[in-house]
PDB file of N, CA and C in Angstrom:
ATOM      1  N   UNK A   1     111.843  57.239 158.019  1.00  0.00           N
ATOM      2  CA  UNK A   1     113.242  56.898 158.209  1.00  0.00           C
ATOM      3  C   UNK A   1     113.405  55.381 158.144  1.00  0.00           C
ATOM      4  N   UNK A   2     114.295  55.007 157.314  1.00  0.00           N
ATOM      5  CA  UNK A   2     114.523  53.782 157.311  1.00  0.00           C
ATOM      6  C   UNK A   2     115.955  53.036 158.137  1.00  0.00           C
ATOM      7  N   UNK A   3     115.817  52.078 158.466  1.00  0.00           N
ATOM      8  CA  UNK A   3     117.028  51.288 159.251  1.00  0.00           C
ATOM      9  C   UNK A   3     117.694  50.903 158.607  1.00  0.00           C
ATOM     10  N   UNK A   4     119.147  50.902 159.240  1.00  0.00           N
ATOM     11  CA  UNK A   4     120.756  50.108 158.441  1.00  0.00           C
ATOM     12  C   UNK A   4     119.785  49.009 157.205  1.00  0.00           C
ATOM     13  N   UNK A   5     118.985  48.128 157.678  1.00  0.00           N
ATOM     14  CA  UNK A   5     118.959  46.625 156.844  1.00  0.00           C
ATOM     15  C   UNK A   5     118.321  46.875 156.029  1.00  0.00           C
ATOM     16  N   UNK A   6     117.348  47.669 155.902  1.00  0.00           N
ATOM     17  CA  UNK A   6     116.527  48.640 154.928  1.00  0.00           C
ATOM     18  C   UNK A   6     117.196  49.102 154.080  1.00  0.00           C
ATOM     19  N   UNK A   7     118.507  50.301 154.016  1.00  0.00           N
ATOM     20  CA  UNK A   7     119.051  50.785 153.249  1.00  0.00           C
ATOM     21  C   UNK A   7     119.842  49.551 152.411  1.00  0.00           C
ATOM     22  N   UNK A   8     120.533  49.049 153.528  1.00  0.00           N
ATOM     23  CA  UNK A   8     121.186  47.616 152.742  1.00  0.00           C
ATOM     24  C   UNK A   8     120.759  47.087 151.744  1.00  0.00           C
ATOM     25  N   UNK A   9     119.365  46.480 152.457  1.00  0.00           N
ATOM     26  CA  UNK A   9     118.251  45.909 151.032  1.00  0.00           C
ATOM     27  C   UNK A   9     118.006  46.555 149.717  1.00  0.00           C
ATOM     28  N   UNK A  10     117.906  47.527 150.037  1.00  0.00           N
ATOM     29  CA  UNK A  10     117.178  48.289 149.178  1.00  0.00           C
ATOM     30  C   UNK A  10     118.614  48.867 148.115  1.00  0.00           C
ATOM     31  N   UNK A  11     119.802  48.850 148.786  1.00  0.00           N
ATOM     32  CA  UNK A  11     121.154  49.157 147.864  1.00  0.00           C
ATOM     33  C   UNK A  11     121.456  48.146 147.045  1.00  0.00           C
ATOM     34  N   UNK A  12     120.735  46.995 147.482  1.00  0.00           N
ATOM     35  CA  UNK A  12     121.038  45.322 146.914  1.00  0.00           C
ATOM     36  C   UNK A  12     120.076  45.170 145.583  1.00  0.00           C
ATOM     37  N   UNK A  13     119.049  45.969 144.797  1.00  0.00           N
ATOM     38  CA  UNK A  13     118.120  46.007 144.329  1.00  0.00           C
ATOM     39  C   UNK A  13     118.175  47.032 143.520  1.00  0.00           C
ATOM     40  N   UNK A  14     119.123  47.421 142.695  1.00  0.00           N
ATOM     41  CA  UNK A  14     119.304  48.609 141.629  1.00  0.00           C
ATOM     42  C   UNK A  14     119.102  47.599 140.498  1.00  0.00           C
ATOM     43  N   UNK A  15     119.038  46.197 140.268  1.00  0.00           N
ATOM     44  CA  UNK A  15     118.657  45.487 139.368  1.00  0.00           C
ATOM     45  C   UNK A  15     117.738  44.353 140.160  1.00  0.00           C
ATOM     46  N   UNK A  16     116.872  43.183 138.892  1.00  0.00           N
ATOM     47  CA  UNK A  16     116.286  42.701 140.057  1.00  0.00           C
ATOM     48  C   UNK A  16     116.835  41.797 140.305  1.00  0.00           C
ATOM     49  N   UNK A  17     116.794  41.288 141.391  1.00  0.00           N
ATOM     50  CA  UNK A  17     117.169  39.852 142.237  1.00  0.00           C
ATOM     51  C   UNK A  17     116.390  39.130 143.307  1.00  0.00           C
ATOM     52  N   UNK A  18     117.360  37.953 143.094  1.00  0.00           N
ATOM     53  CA  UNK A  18     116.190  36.970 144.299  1.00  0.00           C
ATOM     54  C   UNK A  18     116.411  36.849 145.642  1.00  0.00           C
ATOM     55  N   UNK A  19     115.749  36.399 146.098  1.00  0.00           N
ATOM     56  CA  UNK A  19     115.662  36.381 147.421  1.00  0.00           C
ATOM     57  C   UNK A  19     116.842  35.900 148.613  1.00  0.00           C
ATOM     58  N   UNK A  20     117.531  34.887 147.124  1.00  0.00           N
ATOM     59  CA  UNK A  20     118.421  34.167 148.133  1.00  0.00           C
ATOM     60  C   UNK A  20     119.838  35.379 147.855  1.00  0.00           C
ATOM     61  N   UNK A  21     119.771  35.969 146.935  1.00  0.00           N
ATOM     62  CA  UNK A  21     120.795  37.248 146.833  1.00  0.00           C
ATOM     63  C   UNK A  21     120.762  38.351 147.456  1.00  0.00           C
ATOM     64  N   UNK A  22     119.573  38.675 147.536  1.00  0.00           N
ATOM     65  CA  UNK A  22     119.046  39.510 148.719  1.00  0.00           C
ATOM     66  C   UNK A  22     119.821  39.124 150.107  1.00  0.00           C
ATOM     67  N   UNK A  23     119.189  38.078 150.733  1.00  0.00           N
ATOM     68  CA  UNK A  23     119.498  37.435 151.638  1.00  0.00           C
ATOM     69  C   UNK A  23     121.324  37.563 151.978  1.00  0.00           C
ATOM     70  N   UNK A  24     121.813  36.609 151.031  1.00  0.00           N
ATOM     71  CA  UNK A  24     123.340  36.785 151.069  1.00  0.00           C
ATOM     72  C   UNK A  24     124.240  38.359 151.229  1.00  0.00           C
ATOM     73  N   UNK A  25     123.383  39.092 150.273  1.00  0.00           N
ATOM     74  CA  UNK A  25     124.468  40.575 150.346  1.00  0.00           C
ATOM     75  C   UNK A  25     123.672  41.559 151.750  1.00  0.00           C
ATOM     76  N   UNK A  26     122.627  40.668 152.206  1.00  0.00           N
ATOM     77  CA  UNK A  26     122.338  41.740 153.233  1.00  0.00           C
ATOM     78  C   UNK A  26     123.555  41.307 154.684  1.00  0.00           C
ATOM     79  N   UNK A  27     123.890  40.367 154.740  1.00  0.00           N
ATOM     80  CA  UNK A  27     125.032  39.944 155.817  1.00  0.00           C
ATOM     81  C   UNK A  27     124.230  39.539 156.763  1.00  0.00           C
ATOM     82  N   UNK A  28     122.396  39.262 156.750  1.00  0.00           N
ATOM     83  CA  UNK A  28     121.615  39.388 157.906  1.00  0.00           C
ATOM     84  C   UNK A  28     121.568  37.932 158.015  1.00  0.00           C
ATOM     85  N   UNK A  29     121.956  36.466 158.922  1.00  0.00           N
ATOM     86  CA  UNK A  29     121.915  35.517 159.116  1.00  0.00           C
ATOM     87  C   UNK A  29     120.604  34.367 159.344  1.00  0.00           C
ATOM     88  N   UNK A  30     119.488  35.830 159.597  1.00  0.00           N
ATOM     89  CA  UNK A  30     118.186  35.089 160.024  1.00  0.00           C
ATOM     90  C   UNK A  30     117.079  35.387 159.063  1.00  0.00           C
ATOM     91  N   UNK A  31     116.620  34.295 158.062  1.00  0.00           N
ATOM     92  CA  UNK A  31     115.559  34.539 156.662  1.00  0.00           C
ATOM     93  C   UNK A  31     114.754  35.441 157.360  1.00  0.00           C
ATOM     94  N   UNK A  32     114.255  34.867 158.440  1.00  0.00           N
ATOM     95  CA  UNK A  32     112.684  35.317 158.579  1.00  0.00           C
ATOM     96  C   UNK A  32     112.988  36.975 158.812  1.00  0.00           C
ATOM     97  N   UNK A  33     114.688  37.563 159.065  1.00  0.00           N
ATOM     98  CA  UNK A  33     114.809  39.064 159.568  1.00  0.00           C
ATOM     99  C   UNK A  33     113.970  39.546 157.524  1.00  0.00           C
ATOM    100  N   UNK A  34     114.960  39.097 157.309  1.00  0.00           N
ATOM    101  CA  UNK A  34     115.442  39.450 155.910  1.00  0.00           C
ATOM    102  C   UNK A  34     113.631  39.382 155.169  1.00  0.00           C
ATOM    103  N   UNK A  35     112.912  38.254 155.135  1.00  0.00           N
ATOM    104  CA  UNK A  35     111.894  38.226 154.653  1.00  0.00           C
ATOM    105  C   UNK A  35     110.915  39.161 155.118  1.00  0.00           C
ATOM    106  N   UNK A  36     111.317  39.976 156.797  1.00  0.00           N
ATOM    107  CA  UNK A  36     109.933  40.540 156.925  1.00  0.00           C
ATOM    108  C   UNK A  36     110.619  42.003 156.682  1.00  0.00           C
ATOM    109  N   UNK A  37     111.506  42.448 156.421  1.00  0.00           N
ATOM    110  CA  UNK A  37     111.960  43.748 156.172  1.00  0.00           C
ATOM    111  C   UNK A  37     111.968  43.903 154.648  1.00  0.00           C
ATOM    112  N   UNK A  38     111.662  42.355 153.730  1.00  0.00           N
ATOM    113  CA  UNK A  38     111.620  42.612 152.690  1.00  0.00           C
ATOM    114  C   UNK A  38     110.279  43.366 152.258  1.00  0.00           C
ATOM    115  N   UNK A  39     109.064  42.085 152.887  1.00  0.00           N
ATOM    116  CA  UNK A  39     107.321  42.501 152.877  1.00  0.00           C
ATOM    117  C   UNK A  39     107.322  43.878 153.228  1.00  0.00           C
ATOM    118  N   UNK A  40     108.119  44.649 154.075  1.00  0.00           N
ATOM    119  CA  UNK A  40     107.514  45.821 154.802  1.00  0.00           C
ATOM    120  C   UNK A  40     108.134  46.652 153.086  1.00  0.00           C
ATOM    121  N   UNK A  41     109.044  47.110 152.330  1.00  0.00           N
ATOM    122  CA  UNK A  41     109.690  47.400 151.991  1.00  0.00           C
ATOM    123  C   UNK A  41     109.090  47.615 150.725  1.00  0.00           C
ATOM    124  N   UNK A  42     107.793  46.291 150.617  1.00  0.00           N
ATOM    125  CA  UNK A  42     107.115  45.807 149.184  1.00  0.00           C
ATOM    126  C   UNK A  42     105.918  46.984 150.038  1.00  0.00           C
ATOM    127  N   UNK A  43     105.139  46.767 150.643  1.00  0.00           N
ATOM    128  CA  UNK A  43     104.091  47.646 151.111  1.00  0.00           C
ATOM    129  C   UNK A  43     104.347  48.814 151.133  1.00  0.00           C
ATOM    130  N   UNK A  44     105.745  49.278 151.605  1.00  0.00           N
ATOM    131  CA  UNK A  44     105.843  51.080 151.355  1.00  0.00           C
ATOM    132  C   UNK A  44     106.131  51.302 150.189  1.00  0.00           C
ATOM    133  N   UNK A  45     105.984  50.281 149.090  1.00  0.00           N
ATOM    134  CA  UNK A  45     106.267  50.452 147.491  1.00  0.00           C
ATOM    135  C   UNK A  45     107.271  51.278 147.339  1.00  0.00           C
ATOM    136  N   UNK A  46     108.232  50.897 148.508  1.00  0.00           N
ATOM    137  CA  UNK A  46     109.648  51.087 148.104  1.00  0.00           C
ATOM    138  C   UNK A  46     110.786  49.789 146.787  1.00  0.00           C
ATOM    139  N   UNK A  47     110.092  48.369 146.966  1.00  0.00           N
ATOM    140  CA  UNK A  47     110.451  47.497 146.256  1.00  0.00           C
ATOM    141  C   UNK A  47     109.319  46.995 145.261  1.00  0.00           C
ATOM    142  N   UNK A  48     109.484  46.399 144.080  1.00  0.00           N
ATOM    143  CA  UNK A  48     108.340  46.062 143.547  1.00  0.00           C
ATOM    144  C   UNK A  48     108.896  44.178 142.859  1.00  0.00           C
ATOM    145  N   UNK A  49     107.725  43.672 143.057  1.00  0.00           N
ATOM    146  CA  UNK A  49     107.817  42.226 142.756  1.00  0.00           C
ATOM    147  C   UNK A  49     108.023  41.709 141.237  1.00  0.00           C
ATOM    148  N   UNK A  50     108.859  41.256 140.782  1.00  0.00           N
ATOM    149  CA  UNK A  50     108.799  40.616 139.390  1.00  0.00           C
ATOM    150  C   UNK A  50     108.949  38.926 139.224  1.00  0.00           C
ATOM    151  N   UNK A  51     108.226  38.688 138.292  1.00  0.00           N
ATOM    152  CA  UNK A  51     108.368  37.154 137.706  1.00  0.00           C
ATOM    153  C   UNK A  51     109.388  37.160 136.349  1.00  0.00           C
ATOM    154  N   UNK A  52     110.144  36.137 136.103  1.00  0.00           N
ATOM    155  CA  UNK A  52     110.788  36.258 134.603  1.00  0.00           C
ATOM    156  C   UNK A  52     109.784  35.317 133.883  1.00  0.00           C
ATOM    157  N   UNK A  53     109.852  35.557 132.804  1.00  0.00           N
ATOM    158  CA  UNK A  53     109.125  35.033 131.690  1.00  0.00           C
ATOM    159  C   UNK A  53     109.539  35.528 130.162  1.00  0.00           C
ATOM    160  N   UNK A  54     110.507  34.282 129.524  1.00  0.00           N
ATOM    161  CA  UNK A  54     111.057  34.665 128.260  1.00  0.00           C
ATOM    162  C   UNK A  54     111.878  35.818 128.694  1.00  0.00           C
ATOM    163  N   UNK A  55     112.745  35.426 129.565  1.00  0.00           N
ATOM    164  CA  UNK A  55     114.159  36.576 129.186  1.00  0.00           C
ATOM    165  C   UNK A  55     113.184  37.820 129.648  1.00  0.00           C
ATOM    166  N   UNK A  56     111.994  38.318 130.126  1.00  0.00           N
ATOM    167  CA  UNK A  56     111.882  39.280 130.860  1.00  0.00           C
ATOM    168  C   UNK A  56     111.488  39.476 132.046  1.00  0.00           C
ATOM    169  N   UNK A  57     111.277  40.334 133.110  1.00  0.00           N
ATOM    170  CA  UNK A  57     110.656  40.471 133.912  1.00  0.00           C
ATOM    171  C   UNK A  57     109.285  41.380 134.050  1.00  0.00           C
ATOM    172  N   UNK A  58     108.281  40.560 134.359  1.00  0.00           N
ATOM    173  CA  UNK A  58     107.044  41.299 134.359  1.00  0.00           C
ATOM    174  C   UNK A  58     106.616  41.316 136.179  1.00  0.00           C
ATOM    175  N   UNK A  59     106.049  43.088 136.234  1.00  0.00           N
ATOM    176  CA  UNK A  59     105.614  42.809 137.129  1.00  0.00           C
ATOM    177  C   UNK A  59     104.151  41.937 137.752  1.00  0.00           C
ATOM    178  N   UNK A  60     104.477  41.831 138.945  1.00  0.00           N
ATOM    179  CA  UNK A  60     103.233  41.119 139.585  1.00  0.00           C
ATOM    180  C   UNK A  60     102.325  41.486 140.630  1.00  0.00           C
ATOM    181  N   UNK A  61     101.616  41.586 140.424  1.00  0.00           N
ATOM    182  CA  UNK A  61     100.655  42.318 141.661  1.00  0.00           C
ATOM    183  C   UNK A  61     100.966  40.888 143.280  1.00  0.00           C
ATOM    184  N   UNK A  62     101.459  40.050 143.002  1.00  0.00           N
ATOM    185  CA  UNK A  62     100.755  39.122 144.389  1.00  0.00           C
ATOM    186  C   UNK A  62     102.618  38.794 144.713  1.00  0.00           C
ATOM    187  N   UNK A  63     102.760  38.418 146.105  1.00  0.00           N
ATOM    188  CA  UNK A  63     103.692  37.719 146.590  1.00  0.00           C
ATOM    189  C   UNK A  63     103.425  36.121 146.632  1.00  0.00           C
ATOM    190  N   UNK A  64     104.538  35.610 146.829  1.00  0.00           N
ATOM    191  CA  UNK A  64     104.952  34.039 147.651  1.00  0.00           C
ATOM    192  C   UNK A  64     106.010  34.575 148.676  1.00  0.00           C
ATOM    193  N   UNK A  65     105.082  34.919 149.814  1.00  0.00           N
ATOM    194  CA  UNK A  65     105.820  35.329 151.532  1.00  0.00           C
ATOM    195  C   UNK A  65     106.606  34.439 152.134  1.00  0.00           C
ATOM    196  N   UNK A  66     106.189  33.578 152.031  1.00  0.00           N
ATOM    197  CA  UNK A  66     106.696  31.888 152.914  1.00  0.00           C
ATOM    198  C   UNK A  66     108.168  31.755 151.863  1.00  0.00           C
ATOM    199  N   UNK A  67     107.983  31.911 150.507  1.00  0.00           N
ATOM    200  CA  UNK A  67     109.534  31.160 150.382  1.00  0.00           C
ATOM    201  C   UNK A  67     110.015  32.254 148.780  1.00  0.00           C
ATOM    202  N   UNK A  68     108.863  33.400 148.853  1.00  0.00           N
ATOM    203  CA  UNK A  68     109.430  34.153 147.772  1.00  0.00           C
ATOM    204  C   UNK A  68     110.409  33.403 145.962  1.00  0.00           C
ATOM    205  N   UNK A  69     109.770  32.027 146.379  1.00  0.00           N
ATOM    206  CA  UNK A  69     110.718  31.288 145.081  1.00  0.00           C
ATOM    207  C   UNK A  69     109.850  31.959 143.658  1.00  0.00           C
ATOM    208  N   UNK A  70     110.622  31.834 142.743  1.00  0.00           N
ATOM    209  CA  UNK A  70     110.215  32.722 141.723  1.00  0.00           C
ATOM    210  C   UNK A  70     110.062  33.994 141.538  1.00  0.00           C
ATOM    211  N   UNK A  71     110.722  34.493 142.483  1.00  0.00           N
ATOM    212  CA  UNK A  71     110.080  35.894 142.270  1.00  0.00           C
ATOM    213  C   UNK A  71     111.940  36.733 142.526  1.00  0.00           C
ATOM    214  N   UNK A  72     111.430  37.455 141.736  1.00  0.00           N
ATOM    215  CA  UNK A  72     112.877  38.649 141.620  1.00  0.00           C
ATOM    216  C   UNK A  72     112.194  40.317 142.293  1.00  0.00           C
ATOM    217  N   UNK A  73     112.867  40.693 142.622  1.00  0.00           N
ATOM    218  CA  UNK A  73     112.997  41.846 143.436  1.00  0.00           C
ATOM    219  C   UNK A  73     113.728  43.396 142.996  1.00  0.00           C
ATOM    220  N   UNK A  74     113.202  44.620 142.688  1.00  0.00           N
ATOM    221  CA  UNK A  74     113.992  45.852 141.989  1.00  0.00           C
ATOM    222  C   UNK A  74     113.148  46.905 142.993  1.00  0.00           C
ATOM    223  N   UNK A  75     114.427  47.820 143.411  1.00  0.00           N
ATOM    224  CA  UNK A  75     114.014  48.935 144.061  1.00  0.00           C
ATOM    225  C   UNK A  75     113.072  49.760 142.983  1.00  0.00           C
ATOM    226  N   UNK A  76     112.410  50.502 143.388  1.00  0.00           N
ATOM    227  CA  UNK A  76     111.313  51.392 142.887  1.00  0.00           C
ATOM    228  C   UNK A  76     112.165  53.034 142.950  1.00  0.00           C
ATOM    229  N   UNK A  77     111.805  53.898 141.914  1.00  0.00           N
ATOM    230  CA  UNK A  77     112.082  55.069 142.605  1.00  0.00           C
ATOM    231  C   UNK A  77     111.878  55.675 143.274  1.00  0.00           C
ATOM    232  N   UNK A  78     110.551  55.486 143.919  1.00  0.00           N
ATOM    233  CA  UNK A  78     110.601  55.943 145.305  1.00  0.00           C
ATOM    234  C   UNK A  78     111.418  54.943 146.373  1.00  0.00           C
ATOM    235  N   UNK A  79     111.725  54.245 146.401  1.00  0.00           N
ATOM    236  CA  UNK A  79     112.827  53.445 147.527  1.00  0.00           C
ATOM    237  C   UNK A  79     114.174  54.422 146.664  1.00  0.00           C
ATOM    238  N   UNK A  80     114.359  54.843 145.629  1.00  0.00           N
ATOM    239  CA  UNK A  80     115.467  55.127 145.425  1.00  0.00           C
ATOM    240  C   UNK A  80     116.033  56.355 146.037  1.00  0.00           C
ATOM    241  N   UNK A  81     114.975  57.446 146.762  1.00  0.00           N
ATOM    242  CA  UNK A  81     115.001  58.182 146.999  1.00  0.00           C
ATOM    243  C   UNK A  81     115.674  58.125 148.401  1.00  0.00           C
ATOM    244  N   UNK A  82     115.787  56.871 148.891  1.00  0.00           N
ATOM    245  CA  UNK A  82     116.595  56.513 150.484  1.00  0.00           C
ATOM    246  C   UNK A  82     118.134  56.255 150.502  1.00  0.00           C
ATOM    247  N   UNK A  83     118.250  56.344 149.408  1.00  0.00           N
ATOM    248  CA  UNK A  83     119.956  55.837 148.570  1.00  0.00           C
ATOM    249  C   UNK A  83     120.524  56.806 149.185  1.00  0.00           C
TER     250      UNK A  83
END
């Protein structure tokens, strides 16, 4: 079972996006809420991590936790299954 900020997140992520968009459409005021519900979210491979490169996004096996810069964010279908 997932929580209100969970579903939020994870409704915010039908395309990918960054962190600071994340952040903004979740309404949640405190990064560090937002950053650790993001990590948990990446581990239940409900979200999966992307880099752009040339107009695409490839995925990435590794995070940047501390400030997530560069990195874009897309629900998985299994997170889609919480919709």
């Amino acid at each position: 079972m997932l929580d209100p900020l969970e579903i939020k997140i994870l409704s915010t992520l039908l395309f990918e996006e960054t962190f600071e968009h994340i952040l903004e459409d979740s309404g949640e005021k405190n990064k560090n809420i937002v950053s650790d519900v993001l990590r948990t979210l990446i581990v239940k491979d409900l979200v999966r991590v992307y880099e752009k490169q040339q107009e695409r996004y490839i995925p990435v096996a590794h995070i940047e936790p501390d400030s997530f810069k560069g990195q874009y964010f897309r629900i998985t279908s299994k997170g889609l299954k919480y919709l």
